[in-house]
N, C-alpha and C. Protein backbone atom coordinates (compact mmCIF):
# COMPACT_ATOMS: atom_id res chain seq x y z
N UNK A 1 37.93 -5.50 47.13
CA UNK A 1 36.73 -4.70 46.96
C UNK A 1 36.62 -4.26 45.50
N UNK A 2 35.35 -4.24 45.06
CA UNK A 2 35.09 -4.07 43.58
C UNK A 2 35.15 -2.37 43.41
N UNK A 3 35.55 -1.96 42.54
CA UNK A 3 34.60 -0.73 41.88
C UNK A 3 33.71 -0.47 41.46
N UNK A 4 32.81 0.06 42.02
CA UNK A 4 31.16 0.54 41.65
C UNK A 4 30.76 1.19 40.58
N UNK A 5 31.02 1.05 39.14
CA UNK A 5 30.55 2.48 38.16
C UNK A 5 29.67 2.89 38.02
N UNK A 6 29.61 4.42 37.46
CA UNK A 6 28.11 4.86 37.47
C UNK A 6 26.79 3.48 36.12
N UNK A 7 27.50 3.16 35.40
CA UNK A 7 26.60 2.38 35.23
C UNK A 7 25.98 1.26 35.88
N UNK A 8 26.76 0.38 36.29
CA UNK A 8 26.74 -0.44 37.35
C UNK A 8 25.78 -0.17 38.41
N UNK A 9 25.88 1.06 38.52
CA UNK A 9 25.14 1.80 39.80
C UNK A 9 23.80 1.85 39.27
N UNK A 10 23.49 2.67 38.01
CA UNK A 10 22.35 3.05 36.89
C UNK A 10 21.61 1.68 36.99
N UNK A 11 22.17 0.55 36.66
CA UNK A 11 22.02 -0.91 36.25
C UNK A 11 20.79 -1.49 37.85
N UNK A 12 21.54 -1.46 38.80
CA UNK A 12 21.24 -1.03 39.96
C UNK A 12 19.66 -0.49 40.18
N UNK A 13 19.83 0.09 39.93
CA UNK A 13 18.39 1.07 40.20
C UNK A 13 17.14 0.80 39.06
N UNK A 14 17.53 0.80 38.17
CA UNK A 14 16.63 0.28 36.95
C UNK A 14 16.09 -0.97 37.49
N UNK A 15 16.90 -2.35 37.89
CA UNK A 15 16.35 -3.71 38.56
C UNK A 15 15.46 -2.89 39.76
N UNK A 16 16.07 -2.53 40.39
CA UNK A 16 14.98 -1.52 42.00
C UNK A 16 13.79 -1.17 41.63
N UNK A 17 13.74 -0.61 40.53
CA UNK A 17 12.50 -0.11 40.34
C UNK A 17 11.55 -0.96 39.21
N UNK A 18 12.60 -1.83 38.64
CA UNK A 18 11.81 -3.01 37.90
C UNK A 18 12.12 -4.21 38.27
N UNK A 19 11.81 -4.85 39.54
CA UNK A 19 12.32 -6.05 40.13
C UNK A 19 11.51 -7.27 39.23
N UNK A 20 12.70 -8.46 39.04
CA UNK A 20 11.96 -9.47 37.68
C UNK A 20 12.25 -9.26 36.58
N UNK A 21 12.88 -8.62 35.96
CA UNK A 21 12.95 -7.62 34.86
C UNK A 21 13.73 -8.91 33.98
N UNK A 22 13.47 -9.02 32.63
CA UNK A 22 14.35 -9.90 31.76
C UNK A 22 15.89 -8.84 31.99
N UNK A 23 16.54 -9.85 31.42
CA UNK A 23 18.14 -9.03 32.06
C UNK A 23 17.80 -8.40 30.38
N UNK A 24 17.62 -8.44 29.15
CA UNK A 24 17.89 -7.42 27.87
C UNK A 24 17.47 -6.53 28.32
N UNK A 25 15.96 -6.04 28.87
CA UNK A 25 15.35 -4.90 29.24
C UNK A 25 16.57 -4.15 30.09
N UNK A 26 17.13 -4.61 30.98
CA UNK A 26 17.81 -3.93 32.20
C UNK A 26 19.53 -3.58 30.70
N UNK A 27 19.54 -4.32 29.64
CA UNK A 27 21.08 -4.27 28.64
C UNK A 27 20.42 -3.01 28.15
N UNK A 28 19.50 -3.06 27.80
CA UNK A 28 19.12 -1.85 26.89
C UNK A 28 19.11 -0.58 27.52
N UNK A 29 18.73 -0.55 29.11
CA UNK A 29 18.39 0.80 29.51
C UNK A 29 20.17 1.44 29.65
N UNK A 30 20.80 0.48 29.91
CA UNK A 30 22.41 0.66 30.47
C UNK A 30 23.41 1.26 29.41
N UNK A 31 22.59 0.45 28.13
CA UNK A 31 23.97 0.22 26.85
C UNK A 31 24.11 1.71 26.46
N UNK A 32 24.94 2.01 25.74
CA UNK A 32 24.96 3.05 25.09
C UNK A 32 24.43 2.64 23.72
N UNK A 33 23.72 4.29 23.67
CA UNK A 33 23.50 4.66 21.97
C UNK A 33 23.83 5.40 21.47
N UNK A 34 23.00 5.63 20.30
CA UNK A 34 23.44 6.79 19.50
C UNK A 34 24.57 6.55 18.08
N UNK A 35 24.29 5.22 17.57
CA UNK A 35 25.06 4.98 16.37
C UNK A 35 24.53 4.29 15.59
N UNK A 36 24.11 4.78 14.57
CA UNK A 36 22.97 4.49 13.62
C UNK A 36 23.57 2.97 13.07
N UNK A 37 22.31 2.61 12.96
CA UNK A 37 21.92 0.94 11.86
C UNK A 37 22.42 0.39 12.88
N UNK A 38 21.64 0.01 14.30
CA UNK A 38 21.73 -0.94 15.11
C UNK A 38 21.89 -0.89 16.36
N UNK A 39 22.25 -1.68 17.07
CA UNK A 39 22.71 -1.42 18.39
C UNK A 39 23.79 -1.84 19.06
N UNK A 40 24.63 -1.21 18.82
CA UNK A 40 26.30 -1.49 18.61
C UNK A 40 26.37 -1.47 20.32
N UNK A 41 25.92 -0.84 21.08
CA UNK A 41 26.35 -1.15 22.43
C UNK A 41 25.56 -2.57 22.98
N UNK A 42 25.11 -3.10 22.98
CA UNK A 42 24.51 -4.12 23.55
C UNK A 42 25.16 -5.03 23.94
N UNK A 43 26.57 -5.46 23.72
CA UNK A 43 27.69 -6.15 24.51
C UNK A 43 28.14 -5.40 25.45
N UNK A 44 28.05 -4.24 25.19
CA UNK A 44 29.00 -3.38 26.92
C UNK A 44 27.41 -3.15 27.52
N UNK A 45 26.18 -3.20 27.44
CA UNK A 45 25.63 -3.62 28.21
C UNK A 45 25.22 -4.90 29.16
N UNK A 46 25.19 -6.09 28.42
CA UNK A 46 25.37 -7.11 29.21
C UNK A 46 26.84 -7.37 30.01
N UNK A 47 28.13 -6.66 29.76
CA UNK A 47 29.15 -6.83 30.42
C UNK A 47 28.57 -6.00 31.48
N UNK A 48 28.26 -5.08 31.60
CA UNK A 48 27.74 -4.11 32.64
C UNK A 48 27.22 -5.20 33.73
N UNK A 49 25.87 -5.73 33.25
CA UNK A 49 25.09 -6.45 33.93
C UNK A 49 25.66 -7.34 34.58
N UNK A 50 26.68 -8.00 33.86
CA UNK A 50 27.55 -8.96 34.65
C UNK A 50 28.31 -8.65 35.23
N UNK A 51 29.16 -7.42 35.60
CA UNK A 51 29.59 -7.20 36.24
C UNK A 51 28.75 -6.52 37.83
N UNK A 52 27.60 -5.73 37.46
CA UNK A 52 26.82 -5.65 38.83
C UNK A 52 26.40 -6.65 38.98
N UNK A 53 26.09 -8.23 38.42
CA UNK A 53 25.72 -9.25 39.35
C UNK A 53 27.18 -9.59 40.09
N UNK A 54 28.28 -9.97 39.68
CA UNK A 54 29.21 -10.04 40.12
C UNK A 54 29.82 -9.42 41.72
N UNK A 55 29.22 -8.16 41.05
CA UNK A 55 29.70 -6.79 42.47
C UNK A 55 28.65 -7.00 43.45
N UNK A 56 27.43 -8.14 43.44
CA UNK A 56 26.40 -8.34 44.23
C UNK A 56 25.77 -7.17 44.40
N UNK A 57 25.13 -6.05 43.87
CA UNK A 57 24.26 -4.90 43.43
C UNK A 57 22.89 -5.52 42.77
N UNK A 58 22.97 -6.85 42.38
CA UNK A 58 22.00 -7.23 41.29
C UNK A 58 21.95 -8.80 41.97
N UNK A 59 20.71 -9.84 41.74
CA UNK A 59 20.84 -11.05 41.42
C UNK A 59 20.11 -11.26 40.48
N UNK A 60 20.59 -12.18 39.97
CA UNK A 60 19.71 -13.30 38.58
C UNK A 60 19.51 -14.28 39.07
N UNK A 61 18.36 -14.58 38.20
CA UNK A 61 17.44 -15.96 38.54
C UNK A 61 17.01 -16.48 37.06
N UNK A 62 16.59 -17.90 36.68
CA UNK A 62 16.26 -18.54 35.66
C UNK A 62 15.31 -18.37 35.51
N UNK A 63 14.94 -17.75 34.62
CA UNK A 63 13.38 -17.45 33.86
C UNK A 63 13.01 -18.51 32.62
N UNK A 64 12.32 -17.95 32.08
CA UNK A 64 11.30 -19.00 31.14
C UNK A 64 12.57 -19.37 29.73
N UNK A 65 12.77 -20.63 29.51
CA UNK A 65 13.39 -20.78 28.20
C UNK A 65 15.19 -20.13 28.39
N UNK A 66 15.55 -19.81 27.71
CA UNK A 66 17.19 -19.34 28.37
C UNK A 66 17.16 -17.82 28.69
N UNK A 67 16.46 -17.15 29.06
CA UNK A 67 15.78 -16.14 29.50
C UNK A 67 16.56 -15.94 31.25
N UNK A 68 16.99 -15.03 31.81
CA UNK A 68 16.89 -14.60 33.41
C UNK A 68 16.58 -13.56 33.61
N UNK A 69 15.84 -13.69 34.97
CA UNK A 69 15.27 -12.75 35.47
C UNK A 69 15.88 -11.66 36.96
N UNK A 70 15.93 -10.29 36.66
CA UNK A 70 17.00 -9.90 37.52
C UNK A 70 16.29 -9.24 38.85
N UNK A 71 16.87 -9.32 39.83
CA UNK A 71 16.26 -8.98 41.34
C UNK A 71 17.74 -8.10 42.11
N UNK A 72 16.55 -6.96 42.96
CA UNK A 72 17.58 -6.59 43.75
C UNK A 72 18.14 -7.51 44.42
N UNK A 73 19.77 -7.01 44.79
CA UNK A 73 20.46 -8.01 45.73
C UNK A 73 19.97 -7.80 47.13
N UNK A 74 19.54 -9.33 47.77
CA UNK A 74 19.19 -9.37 49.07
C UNK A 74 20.36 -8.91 50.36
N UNK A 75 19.75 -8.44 50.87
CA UNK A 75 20.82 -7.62 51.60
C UNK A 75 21.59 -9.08 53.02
């Protein structure tokens, strides 16, 4: 059994309420900020993401160009 984190969880709900969503939109709401000249979290956001697709909380699908598109997980 996986561990659920609160981001993971966060990650979660953001797709819920934006089903389709490009997966950056869903990196950005997750990542951390707050460190000037850039966006230094944006790798521990897509690890996030991959890990709630992983934990089945999330699915991805192939969108336009190398682009995916994220959906709640079907129950």
């Amino acid at each position: 059994m996986r561990r659920i984190g609160p981001r993971m969880e966060q990650a979660a709900k953001y797709v819920a309420a934006n089903p389709g969503c490009v997966t950056y939109d869903a990196v950005l709401y997750v990542a951390p900020c707050g460190v000037p000249g850039g966006k230094p979290g944006i790798q521990y956001g897509y690890r996030t993401i991959d890990r709630a697709v992983s934990a089945g909380l999330i699915r991805r699908e192939p969108g336009k160009g190398n682009s995916y598109r994220l959906y709640p997980a079907t129950p």
